[in-house]
Protein backbone atom coordinates (compact mmCIF):
# COMPACT_ATOMS: atom_id res chain seq x y z
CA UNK A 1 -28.28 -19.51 -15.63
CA UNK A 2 -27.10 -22.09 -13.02
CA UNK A 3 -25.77 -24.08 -15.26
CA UNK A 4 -23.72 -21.71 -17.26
CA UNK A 5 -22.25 -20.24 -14.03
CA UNK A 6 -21.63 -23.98 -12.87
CA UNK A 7 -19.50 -24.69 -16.80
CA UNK A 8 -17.64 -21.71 -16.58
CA UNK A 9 -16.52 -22.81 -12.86
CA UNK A 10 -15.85 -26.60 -14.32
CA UNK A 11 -13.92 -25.00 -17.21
CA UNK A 12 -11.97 -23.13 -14.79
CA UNK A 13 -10.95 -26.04 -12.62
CA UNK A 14 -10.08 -28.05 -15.54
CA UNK A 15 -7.85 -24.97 -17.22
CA UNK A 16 -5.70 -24.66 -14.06
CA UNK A 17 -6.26 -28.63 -13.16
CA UNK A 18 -7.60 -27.93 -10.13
CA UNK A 19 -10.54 -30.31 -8.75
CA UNK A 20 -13.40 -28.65 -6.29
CA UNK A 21 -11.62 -29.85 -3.04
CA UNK A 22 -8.65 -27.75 -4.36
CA UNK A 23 -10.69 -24.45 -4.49
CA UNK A 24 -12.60 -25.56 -1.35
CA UNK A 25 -8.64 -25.45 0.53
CA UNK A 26 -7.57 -22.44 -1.47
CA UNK A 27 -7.85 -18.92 0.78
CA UNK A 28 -11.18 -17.65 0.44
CA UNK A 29 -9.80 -14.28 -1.01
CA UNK A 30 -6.99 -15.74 -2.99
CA UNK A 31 -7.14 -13.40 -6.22
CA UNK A 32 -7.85 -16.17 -8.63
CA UNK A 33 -11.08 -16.72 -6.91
CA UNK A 34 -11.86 -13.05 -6.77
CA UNK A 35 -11.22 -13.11 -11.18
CA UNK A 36 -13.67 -15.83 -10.96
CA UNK A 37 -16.05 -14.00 -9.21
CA UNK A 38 -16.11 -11.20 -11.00
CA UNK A 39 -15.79 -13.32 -14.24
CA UNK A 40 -19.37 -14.91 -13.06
CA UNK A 41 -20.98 -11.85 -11.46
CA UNK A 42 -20.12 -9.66 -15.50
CA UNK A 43 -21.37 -12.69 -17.48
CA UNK A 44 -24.41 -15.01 -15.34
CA UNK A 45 -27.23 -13.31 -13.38
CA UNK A 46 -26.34 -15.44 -10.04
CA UNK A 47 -26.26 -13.85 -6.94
CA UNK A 48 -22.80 -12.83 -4.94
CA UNK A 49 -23.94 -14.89 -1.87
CA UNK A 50 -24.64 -18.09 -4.46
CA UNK A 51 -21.07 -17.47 -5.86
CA UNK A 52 -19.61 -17.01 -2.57
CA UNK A 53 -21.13 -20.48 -1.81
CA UNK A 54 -19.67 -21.76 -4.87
CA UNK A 55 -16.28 -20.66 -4.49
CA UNK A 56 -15.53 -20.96 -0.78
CA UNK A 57 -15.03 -17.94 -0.84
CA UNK A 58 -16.35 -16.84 2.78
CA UNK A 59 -19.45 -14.92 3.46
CA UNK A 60 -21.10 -13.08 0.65
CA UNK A 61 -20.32 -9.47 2.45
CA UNK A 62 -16.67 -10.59 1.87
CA UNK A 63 -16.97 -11.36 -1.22
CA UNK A 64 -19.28 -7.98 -2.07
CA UNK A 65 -16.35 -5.94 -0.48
CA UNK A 66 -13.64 -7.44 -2.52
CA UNK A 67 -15.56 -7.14 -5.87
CA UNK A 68 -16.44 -3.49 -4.71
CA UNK A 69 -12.67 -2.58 -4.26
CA UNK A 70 -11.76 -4.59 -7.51
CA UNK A 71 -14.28 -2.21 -9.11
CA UNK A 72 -13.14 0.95 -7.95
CA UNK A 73 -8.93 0.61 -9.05
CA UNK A 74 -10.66 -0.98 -12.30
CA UNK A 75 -8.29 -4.05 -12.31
CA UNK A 76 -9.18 -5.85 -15.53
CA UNK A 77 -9.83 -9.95 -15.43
């Protein structure tokens, strides 16, 4: 599952042409990251704190809140 979670990151970067030191200066709860994470979290069985990693998106609680909130006002990707 690693390596379906690392394409669909890949085929975001090249949709947007971003490269990984892009998203590694990008803020770590910029909302396109968030889409991303929730993208990976509905579709691969990796964990938050491996897609926090993968991301830069800060510590895995951070992330975990942010999804949580997403969740609740049911914002669609």
């Amino acid at each position: 599952m690693e390596a379906k979670a690392r394409r669909i990151i890949a085929e975001f970067l090249r949709a947007r042409g971003w490269t990984v030191s892009r998203l590694k200066t990008e803020r770590k709860l910029r909302p396109v990251k968030i889409a991303l994470a929730c993208h990976l979290r509905k579709t691969t069985t990796q964990s938050t704190e491996w897609i926090a990693s993968e991301l830069f998106a800060g510590a895995r609680t951070t992330l975990s809140n942010e999804l949580s909130k997403r969740k609740k006002v049911n914002i669609k990707d």
